[in-house]
Protein backbone atom coordinates (compact mmCIF):
# COMPACT_ATOMS: atom_id res chain seq x y z
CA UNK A 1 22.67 -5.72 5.95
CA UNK A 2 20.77 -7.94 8.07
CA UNK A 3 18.91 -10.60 5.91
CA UNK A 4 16.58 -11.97 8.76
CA UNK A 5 12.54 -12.02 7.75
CA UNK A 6 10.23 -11.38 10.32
CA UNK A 7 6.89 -12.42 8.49
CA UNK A 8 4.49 -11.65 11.62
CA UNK A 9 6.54 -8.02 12.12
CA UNK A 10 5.44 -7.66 7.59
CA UNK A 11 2.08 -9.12 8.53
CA UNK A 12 1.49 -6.35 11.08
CA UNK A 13 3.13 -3.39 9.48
CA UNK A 14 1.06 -4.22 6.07
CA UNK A 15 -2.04 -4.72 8.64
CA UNK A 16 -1.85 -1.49 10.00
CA UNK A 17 -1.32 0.29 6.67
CA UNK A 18 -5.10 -1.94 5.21
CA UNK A 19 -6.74 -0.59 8.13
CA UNK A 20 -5.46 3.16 7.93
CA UNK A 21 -6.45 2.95 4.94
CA UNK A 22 -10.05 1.52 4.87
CA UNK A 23 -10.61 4.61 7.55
CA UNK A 24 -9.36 6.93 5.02
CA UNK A 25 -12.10 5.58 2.23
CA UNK A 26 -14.82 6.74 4.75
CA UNK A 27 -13.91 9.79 4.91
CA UNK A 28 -16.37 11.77 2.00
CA UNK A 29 -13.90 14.91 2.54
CA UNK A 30 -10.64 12.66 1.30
CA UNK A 31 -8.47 15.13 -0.59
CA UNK A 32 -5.95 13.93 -3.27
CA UNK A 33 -2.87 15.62 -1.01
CA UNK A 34 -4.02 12.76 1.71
CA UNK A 35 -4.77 10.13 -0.56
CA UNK A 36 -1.09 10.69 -2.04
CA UNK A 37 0.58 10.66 1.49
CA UNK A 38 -1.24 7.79 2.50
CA UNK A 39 -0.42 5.99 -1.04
CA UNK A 40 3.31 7.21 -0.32
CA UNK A 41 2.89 5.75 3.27
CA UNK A 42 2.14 2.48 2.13
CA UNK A 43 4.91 2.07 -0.75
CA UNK A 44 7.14 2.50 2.11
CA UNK A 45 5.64 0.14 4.40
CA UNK A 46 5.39 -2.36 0.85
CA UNK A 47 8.90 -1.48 0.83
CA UNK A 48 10.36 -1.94 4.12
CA UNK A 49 8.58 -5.57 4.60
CA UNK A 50 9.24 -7.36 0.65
CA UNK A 51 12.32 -6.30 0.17
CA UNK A 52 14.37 -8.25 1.46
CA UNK A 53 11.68 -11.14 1.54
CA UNK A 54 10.77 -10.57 -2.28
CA UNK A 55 11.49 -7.64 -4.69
CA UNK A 56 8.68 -8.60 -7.46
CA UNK A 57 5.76 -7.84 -4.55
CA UNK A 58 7.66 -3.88 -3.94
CA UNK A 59 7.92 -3.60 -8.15
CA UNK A 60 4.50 -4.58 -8.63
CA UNK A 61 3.13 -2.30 -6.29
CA UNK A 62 5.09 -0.01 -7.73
CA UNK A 63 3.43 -0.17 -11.11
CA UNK A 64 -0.65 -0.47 -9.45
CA UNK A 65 0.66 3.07 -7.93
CA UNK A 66 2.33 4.20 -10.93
CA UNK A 67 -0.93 3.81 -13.32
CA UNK A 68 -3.29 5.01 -10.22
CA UNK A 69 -1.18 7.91 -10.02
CA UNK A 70 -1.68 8.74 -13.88
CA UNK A 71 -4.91 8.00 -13.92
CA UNK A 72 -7.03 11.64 -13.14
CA UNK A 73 -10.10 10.83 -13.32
CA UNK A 74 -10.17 8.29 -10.14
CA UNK A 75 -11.25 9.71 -7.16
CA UNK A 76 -9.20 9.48 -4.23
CA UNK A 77 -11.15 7.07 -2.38
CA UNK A 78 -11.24 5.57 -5.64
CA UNK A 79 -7.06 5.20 -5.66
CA UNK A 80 -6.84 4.17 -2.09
CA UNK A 81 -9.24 1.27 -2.95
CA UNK A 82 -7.18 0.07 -5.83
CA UNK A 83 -4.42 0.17 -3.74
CA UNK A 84 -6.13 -1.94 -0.97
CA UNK A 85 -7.07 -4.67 -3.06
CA UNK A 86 -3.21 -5.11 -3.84
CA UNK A 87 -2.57 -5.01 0.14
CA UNK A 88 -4.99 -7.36 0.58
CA UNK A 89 -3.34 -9.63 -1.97
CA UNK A 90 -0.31 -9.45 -0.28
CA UNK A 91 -0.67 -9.88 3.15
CA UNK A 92 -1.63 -13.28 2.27
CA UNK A 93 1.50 -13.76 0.45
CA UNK A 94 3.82 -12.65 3.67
């Protein structure tokens, strides 16, 4: 396994996920099957750039999409936000 930590590479993967998903919040015809694709989408991308770099930002995101995910009565613009604001967070941390 190749250990090497690209930060600008996680910088512009986690980039491209904020601004898919800030197009998908203005969209008033969102439906929850792609709200959970894009949500899927992104725990991959959160995935593929902290896990090598550091697990606790992948099992944090983890839970934030576990307790959206449970939670009904959010919209899905409403989920994609809360999922943003954790993005956010961490592309400041890579």
């Amino acid at each position: 396994m190749n250990n090497y930590y690209n930060r600008d590479l996680a910088r512009k993967y986690i980039k491209e996920v904020i601004d898919d998903g800030l197009q998908k919040i203005g969209d008033n015809r969102l439906s929850s099957e792609v709200c959970n694709a894009w949500i899927e989408y992104s725990r991959k991308m959160v995935e593929l750039t902290t896990k090598d770099y550091n697990p606790s930002i992948l099992l944090n995101y983890l839970k934030v999409i576990n307790n959206i995910m449970f939670t009904s009565s959010l919209t899905p613009q409403n989920k994609i936000s809360m999922c943003l604001e954790y993005l956010i967070g961490i592309f400041y941390l890579l």
